[in-house]
PDB file of N, CA and C in Angstrom:
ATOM      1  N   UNK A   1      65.416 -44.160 -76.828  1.00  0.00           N
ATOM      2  CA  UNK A   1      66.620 -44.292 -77.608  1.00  0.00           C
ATOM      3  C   UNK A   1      67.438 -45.488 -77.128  1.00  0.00           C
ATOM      4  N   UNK A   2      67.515 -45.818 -76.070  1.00  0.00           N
ATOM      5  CA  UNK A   2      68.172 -46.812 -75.112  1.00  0.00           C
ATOM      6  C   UNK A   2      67.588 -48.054 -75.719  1.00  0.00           C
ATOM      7  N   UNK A   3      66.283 -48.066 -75.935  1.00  0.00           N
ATOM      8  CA  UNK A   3      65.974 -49.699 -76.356  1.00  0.00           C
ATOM      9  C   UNK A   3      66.095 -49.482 -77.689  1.00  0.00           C
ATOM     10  N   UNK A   4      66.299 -48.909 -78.606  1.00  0.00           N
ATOM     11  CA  UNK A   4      66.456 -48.805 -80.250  1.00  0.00           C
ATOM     12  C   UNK A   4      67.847 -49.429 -79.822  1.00  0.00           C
ATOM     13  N   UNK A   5      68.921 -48.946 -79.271  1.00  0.00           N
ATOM     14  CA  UNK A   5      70.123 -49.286 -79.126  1.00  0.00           C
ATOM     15  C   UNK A   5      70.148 -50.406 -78.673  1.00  0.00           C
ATOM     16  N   UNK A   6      69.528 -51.124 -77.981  1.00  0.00           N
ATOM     17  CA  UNK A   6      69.637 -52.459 -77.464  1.00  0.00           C
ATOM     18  C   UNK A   6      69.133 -53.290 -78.856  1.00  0.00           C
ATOM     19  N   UNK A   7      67.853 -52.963 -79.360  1.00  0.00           N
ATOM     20  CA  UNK A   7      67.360 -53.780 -80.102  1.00  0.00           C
ATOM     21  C   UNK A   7      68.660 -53.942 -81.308  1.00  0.00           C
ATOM     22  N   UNK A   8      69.377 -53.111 -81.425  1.00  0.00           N
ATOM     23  CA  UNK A   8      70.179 -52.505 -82.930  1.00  0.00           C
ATOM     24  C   UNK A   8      71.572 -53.915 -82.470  1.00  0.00           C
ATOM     25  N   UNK A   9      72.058 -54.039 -80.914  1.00  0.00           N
ATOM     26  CA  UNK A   9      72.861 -54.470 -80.843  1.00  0.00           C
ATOM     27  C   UNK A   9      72.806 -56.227 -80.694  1.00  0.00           C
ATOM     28  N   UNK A  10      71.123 -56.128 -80.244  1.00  0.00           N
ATOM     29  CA  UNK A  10      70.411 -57.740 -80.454  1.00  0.00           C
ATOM     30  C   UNK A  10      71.061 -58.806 -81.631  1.00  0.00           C
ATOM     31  N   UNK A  11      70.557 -57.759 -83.044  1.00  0.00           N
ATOM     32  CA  UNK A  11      70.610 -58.291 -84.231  1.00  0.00           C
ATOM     33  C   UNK A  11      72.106 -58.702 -84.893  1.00  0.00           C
ATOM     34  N   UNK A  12      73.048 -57.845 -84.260  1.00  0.00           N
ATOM     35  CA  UNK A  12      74.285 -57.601 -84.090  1.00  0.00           C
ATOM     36  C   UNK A  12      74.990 -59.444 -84.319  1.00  0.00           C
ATOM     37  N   UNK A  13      75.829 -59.850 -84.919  1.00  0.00           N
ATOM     38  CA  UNK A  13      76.845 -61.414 -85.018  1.00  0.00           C
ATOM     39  C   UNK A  13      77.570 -60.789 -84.015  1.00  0.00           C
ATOM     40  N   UNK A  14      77.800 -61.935 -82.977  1.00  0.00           N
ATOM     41  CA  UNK A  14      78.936 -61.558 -82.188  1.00  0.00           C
ATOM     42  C   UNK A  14      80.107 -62.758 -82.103  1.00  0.00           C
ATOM     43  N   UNK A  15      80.057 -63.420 -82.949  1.00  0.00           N
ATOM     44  CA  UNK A  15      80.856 -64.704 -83.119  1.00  0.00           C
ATOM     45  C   UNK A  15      82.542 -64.293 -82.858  1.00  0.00           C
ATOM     46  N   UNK A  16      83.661 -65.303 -82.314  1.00  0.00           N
ATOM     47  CA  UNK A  16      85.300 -64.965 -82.270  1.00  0.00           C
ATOM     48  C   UNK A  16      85.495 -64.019 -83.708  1.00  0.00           C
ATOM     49  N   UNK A  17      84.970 -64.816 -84.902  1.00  0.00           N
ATOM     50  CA  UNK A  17      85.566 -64.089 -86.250  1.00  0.00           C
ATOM     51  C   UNK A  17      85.405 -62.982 -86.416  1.00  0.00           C
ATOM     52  N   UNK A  18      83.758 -62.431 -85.473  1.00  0.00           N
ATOM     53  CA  UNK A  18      83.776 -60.958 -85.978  1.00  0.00           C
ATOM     54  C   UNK A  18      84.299 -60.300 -85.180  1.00  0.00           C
ATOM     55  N   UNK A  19      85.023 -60.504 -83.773  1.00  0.00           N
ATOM     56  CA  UNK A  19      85.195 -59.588 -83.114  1.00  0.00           C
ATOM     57  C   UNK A  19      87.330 -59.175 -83.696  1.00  0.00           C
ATOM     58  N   UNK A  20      87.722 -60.173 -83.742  1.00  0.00           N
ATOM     59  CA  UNK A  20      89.100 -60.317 -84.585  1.00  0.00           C
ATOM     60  C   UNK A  20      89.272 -59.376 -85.787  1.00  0.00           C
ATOM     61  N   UNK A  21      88.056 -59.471 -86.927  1.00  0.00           N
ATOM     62  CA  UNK A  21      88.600 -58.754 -88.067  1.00  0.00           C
ATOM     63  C   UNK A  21      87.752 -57.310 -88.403  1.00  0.00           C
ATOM     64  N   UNK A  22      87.162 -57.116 -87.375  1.00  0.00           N
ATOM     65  CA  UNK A  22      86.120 -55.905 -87.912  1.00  0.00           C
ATOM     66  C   UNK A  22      86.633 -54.646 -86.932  1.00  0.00           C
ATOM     67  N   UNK A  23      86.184 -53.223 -87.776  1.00  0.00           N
ATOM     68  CA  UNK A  23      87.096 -52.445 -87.183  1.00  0.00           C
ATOM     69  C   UNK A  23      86.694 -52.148 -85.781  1.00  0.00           C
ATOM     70  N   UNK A  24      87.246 -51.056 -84.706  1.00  0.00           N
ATOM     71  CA  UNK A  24      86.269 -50.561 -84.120  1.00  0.00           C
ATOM     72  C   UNK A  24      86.623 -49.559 -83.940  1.00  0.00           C
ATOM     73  N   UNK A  25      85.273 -48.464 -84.218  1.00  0.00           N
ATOM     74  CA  UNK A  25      85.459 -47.353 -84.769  1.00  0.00           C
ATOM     75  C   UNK A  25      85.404 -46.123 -83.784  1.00  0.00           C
ATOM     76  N   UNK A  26      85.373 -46.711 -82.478  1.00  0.00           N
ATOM     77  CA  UNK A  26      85.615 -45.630 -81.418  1.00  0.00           C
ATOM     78  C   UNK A  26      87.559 -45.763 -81.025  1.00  0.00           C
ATOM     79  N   UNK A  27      87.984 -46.854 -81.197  1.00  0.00           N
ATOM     80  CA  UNK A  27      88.833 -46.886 -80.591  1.00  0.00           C
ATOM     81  C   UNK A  27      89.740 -46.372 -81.916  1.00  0.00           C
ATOM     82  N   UNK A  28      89.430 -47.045 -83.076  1.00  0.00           N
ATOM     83  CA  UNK A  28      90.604 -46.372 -84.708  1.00  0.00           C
ATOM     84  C   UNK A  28      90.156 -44.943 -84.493  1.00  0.00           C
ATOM     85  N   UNK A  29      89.227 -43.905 -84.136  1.00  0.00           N
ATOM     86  CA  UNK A  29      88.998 -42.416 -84.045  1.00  0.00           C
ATOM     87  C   UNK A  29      89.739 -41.879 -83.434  1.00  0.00           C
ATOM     88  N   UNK A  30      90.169 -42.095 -82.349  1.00  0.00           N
ATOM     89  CA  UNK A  30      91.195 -42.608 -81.050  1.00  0.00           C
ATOM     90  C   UNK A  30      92.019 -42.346 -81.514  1.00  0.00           C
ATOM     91  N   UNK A  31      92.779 -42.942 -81.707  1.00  0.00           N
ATOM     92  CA  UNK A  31      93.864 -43.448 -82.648  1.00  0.00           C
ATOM     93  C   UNK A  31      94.151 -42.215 -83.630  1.00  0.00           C
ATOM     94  N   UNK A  32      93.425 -41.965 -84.533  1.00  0.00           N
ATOM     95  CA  UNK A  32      93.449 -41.092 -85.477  1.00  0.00           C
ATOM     96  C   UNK A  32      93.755 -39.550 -85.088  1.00  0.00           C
ATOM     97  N   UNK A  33      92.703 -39.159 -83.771  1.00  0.00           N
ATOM     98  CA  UNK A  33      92.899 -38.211 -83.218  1.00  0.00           C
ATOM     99  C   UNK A  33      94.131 -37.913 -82.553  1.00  0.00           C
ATOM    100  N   UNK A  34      94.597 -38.753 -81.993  1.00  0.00           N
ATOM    101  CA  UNK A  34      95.761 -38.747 -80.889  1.00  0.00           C
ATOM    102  C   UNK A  34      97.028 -38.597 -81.940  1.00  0.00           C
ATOM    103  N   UNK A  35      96.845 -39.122 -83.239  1.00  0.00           N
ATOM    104  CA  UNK A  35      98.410 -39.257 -84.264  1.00  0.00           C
ATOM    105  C   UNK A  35      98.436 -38.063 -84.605  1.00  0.00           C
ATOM    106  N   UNK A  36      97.323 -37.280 -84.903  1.00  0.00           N
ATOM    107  CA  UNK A  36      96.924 -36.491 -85.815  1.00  0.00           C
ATOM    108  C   UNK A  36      97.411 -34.841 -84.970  1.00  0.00           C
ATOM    109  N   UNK A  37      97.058 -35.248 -83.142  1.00  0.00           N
ATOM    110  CA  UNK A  37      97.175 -34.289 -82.654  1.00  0.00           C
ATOM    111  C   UNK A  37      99.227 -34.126 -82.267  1.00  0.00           C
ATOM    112  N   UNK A  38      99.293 -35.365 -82.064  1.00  0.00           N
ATOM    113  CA  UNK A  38     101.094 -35.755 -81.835  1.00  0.00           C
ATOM    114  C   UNK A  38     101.923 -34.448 -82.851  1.00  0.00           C
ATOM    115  N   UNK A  39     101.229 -34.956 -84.755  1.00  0.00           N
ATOM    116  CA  UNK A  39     101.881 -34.229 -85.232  1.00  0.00           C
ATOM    117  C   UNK A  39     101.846 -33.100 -85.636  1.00  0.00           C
ATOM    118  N   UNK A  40     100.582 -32.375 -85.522  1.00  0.00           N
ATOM    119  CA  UNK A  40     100.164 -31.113 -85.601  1.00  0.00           C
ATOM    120  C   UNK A  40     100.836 -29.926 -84.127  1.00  0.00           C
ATOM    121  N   UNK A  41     100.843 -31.419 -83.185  1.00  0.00           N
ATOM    122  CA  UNK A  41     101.969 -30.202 -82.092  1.00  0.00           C
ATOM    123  C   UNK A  41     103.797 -30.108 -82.341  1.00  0.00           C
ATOM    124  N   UNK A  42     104.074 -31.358 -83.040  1.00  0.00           N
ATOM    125  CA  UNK A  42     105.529 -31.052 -83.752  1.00  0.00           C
ATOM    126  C   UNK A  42     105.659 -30.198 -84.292  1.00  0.00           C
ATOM    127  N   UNK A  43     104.699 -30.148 -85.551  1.00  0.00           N
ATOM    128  CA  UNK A  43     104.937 -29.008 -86.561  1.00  0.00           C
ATOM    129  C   UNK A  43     104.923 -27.762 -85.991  1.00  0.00           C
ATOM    130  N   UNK A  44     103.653 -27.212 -85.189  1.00  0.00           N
ATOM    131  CA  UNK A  44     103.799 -26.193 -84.272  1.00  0.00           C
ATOM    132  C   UNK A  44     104.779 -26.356 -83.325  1.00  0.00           C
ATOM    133  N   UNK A  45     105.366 -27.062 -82.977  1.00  0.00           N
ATOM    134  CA  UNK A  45     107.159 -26.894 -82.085  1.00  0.00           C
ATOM    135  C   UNK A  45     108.307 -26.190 -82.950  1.00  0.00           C
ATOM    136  N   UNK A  46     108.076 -26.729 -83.981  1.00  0.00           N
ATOM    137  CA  UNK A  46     109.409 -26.938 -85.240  1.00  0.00           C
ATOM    138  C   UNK A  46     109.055 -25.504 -85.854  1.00  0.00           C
ATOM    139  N   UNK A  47     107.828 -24.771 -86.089  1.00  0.00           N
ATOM    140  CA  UNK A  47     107.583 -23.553 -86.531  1.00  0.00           C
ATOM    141  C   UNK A  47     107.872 -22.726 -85.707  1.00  0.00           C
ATOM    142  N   UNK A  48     107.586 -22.594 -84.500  1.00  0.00           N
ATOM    143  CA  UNK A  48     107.934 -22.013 -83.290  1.00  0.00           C
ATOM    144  C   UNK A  48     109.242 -21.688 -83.358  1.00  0.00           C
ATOM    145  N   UNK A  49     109.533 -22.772 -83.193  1.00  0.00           N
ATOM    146  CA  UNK A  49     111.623 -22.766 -82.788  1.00  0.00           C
ATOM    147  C   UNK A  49     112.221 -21.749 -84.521  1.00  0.00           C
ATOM    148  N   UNK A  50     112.222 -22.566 -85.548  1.00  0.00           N
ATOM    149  CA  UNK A  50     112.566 -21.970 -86.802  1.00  0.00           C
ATOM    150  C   UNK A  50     112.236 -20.340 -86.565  1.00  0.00           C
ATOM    151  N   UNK A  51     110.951 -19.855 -86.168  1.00  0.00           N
ATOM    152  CA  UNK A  51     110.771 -18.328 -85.923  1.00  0.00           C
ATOM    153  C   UNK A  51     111.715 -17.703 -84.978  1.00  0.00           C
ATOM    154  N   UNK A  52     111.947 -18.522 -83.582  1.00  0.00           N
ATOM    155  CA  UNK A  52     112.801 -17.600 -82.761  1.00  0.00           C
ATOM    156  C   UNK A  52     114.224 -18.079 -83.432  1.00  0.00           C
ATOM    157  N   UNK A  53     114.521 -19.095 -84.565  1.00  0.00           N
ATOM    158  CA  UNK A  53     116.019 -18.611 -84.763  1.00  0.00           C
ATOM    159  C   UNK A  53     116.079 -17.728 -85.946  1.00  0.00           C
ATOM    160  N   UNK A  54     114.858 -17.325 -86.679  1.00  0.00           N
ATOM    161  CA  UNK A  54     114.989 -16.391 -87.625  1.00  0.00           C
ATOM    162  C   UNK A  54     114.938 -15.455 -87.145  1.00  0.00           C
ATOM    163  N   UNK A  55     114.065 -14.571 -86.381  1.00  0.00           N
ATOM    164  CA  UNK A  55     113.749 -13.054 -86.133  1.00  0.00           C
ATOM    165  C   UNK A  55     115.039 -12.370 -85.983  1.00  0.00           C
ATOM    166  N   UNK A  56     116.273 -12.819 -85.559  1.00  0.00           N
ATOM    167  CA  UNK A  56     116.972 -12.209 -85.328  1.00  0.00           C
ATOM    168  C   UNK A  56     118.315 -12.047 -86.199  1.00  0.00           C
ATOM    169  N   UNK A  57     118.116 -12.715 -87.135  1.00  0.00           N
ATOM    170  CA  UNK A  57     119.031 -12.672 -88.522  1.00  0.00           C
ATOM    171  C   UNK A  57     118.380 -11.114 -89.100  1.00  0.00           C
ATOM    172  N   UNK A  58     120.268 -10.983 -89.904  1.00  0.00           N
ATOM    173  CA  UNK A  58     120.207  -9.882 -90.705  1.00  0.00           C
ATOM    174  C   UNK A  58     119.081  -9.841 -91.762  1.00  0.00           C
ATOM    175  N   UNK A  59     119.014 -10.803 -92.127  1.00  0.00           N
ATOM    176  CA  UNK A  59     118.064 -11.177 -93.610  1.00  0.00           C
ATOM    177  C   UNK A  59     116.981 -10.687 -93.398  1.00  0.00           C
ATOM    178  N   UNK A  60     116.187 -10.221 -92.320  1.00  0.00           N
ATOM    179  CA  UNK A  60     115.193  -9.647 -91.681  1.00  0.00           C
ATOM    180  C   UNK A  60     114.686  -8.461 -91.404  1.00  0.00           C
ATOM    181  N   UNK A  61     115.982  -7.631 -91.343  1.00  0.00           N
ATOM    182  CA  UNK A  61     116.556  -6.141 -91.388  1.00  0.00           C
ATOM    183  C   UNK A  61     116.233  -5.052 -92.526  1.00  0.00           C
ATOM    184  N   UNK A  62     115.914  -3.892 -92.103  1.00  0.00           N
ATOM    185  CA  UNK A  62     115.739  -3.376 -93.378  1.00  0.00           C
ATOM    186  C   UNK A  62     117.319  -2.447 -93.384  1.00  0.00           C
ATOM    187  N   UNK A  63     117.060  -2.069 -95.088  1.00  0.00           N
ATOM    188  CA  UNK A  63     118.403  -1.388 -95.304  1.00  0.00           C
ATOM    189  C   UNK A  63     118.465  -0.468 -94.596  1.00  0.00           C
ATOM    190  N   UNK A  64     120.321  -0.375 -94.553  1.00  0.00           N
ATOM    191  CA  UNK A  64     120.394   1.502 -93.828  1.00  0.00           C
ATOM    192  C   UNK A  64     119.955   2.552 -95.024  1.00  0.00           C
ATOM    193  N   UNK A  65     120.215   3.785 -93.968  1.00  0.00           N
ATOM    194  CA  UNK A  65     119.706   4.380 -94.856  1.00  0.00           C
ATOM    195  C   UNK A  65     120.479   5.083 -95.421  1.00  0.00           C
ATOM    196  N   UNK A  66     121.851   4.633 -95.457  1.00  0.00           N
ATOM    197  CA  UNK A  66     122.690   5.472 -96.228  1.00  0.00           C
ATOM    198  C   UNK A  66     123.070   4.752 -97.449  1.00  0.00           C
ATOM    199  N   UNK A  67     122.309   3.870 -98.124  1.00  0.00           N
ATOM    200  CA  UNK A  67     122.768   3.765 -99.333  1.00  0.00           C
ATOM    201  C   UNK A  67     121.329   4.424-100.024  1.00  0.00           C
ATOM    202  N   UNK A  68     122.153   4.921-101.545  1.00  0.00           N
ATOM    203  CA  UNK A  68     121.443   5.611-102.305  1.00  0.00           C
ATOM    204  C   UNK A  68     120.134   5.062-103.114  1.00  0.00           C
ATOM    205  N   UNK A  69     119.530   5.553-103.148  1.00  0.00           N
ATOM    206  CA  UNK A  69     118.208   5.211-104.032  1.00  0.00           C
ATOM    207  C   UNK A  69     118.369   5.241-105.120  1.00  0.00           C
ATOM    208  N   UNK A  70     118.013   4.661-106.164  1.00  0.00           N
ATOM    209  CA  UNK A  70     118.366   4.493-107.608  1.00  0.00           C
ATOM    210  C   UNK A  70     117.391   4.789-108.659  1.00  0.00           C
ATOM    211  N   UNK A  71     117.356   5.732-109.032  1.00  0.00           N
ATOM    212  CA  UNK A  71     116.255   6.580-109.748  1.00  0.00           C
ATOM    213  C   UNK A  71     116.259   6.112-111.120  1.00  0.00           C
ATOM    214  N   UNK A  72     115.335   6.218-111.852  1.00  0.00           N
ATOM    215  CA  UNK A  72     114.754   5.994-113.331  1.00  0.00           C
ATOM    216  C   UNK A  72     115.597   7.015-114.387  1.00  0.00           C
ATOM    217  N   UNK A  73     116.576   6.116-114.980  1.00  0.00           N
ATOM    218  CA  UNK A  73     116.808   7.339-116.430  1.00  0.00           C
ATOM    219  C   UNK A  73     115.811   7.750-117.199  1.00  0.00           C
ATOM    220  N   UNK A  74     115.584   9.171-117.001  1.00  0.00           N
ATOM    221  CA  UNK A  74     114.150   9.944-118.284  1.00  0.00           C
ATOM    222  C   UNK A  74     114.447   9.304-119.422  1.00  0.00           C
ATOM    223  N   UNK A  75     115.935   9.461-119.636  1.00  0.00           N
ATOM    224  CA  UNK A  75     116.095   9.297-121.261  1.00  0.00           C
ATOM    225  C   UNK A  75     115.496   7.883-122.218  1.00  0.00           C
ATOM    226  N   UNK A  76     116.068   6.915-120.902  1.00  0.00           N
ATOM    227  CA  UNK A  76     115.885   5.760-121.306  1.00  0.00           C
ATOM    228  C   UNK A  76     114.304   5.067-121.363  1.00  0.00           C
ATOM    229  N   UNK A  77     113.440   6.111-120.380  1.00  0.00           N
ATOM    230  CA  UNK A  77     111.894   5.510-120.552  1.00  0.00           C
ATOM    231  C   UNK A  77     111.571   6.215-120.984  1.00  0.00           C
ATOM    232  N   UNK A  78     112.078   7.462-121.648  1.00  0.00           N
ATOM    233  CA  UNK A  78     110.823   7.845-122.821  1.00  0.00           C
ATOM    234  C   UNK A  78     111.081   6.970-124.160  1.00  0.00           C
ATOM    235  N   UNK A  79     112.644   6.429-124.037  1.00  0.00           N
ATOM    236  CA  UNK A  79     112.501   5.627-125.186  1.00  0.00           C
ATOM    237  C   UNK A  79     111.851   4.424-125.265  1.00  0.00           C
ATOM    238  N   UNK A  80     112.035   4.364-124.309  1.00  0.00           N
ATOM    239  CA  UNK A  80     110.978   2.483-123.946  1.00  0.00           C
ATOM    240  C   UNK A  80     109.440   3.335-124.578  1.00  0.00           C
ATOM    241  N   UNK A  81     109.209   4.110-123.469  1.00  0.00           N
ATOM    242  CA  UNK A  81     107.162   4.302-124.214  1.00  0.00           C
ATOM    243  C   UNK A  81     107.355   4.607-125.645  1.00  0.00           C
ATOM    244  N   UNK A  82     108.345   4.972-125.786  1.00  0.00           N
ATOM    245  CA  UNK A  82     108.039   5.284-127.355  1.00  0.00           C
ATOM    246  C   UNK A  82     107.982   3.983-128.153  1.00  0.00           C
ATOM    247  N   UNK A  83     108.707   3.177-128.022  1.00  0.00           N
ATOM    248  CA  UNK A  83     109.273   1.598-128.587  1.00  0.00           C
ATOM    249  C   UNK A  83     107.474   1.106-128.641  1.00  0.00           C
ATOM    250  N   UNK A  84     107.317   1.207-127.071  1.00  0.00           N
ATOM    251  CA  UNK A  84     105.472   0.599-127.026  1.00  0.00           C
ATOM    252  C   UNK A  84     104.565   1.112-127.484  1.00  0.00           C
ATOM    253  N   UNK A  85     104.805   2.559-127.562  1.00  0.00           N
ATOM    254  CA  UNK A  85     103.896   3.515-128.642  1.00  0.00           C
ATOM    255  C   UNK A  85     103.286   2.859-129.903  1.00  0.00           C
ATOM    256  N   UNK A  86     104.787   2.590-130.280  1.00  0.00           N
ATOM    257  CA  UNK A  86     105.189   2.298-131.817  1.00  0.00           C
ATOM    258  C   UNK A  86     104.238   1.035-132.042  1.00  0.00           C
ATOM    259  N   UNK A  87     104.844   0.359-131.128  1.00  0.00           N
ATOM    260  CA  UNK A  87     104.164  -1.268-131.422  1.00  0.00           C
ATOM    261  C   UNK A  87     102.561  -1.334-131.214  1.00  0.00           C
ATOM    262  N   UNK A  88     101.925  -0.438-130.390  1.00  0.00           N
ATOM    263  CA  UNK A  88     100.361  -0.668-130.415  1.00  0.00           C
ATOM    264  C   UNK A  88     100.035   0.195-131.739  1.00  0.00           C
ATOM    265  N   UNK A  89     101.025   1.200-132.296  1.00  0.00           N
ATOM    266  CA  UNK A  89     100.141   2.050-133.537  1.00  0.00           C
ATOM    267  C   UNK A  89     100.559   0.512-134.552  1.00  0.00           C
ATOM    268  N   UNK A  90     101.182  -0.578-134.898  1.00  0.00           N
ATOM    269  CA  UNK A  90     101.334  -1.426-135.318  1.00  0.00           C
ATOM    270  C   UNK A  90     100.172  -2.554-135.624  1.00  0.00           C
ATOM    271  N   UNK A  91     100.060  -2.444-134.199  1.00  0.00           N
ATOM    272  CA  UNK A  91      99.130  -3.788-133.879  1.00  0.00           C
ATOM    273  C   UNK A  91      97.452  -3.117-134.123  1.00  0.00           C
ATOM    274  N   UNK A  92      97.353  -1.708-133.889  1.00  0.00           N
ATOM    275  CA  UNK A  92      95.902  -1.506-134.790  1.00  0.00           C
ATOM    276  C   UNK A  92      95.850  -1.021-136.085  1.00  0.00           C
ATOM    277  N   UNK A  93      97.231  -1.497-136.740  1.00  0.00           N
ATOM    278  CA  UNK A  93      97.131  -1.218-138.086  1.00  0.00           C
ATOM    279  C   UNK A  93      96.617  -2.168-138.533  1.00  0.00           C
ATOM    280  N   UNK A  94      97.148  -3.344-137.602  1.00  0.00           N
ATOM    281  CA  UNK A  94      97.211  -4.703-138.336  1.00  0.00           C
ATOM    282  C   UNK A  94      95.220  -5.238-137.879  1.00  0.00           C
ATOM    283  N   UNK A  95      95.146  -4.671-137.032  1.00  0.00           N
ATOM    284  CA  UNK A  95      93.496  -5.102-137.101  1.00  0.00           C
ATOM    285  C   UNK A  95      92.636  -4.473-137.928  1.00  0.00           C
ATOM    286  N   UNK A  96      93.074  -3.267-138.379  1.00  0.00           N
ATOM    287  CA  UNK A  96      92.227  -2.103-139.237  1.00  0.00           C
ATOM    288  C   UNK A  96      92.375  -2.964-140.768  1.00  0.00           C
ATOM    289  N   UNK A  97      93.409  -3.115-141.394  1.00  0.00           N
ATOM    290  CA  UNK A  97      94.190  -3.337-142.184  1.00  0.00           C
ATOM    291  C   UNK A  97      94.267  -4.998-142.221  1.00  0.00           C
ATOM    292  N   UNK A  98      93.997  -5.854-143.369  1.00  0.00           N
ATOM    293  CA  UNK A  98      94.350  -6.873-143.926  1.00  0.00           C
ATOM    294  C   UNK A  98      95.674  -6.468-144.515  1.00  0.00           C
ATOM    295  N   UNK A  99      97.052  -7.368-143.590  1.00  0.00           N
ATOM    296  CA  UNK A  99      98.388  -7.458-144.417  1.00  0.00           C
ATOM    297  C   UNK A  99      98.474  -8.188-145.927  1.00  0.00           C
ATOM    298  N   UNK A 100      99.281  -7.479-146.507  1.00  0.00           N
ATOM    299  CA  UNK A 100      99.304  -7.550-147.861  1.00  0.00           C
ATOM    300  C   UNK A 100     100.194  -9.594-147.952  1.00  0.00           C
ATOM    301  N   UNK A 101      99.535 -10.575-148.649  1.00  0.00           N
ATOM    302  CA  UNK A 101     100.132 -11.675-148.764  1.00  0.00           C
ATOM    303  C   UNK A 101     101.448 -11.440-149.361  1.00  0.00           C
ATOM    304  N   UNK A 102     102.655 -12.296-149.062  1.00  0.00           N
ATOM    305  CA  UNK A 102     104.083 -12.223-149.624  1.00  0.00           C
ATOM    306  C   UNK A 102     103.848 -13.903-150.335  1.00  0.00           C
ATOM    307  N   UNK A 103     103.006 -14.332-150.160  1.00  0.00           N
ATOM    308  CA  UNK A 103     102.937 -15.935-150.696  1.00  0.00           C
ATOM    309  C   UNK A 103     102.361 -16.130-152.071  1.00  0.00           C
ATOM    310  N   UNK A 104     103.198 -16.014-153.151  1.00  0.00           N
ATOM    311  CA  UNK A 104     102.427 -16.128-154.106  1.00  0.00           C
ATOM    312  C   UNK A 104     100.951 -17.087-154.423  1.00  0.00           C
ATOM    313  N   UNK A 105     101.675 -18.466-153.778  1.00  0.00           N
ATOM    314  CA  UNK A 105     100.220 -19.267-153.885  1.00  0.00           C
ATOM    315  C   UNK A 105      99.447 -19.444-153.045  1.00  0.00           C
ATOM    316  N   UNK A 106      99.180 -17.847-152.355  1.00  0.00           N
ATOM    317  CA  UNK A 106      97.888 -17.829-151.771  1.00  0.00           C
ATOM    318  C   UNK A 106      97.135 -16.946-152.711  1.00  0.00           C
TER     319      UNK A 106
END
């Protein structure tokens, strides 16, 4: 493997121009890794901190338990199912059933 690598770096231009404008891709990885790790430990700082100043807010809290629970009026949802009753015996009329045209010039 050692002489494939030699031979590979033989063929290689090593002139001023190429060493100036061409990348190099151990050291930009580098680079990439190290920015990449900078801000991935901010964000995990900044999440961190934001958690220990939330946990301890009210907003977090559950209710006491002395306020009342708020129950369903019967009256008012049997009228609702009925309202929806109504509207599905509607809607398979209307699939059973061709509505009658109101358009004369159809």
């Amino acid at each position: 493997m050692d002489a494939f690598l030699k031979k590979l770096k033989s063929f290689s231009f090593k002139g001023s121009v190429y060493k100036k404008y061409t990348s190099h891709p151990d050291r930009d990885w580098l680079i990439m890794f190290y920015t990449f790790s900078v801000i991935n430990l901010l964000i995990a700082g900044l999440l961190f901190f934001e958690y220990q100043k939330t946990k301890d807010l009210a907003a977090t809290e559950t209710s006491s338990p002395s306020q009342e629970i708020q129950s369903v009026d019967k009256n008012s949802l049997v009228k609702t199912l009925e309202v929806y009753r109504e509207k599905k015996n509607r809607f398979e009329s209307l699939l059973e059933e061709r509505p009658e045209s109101r358009n004369p010039a159809i």
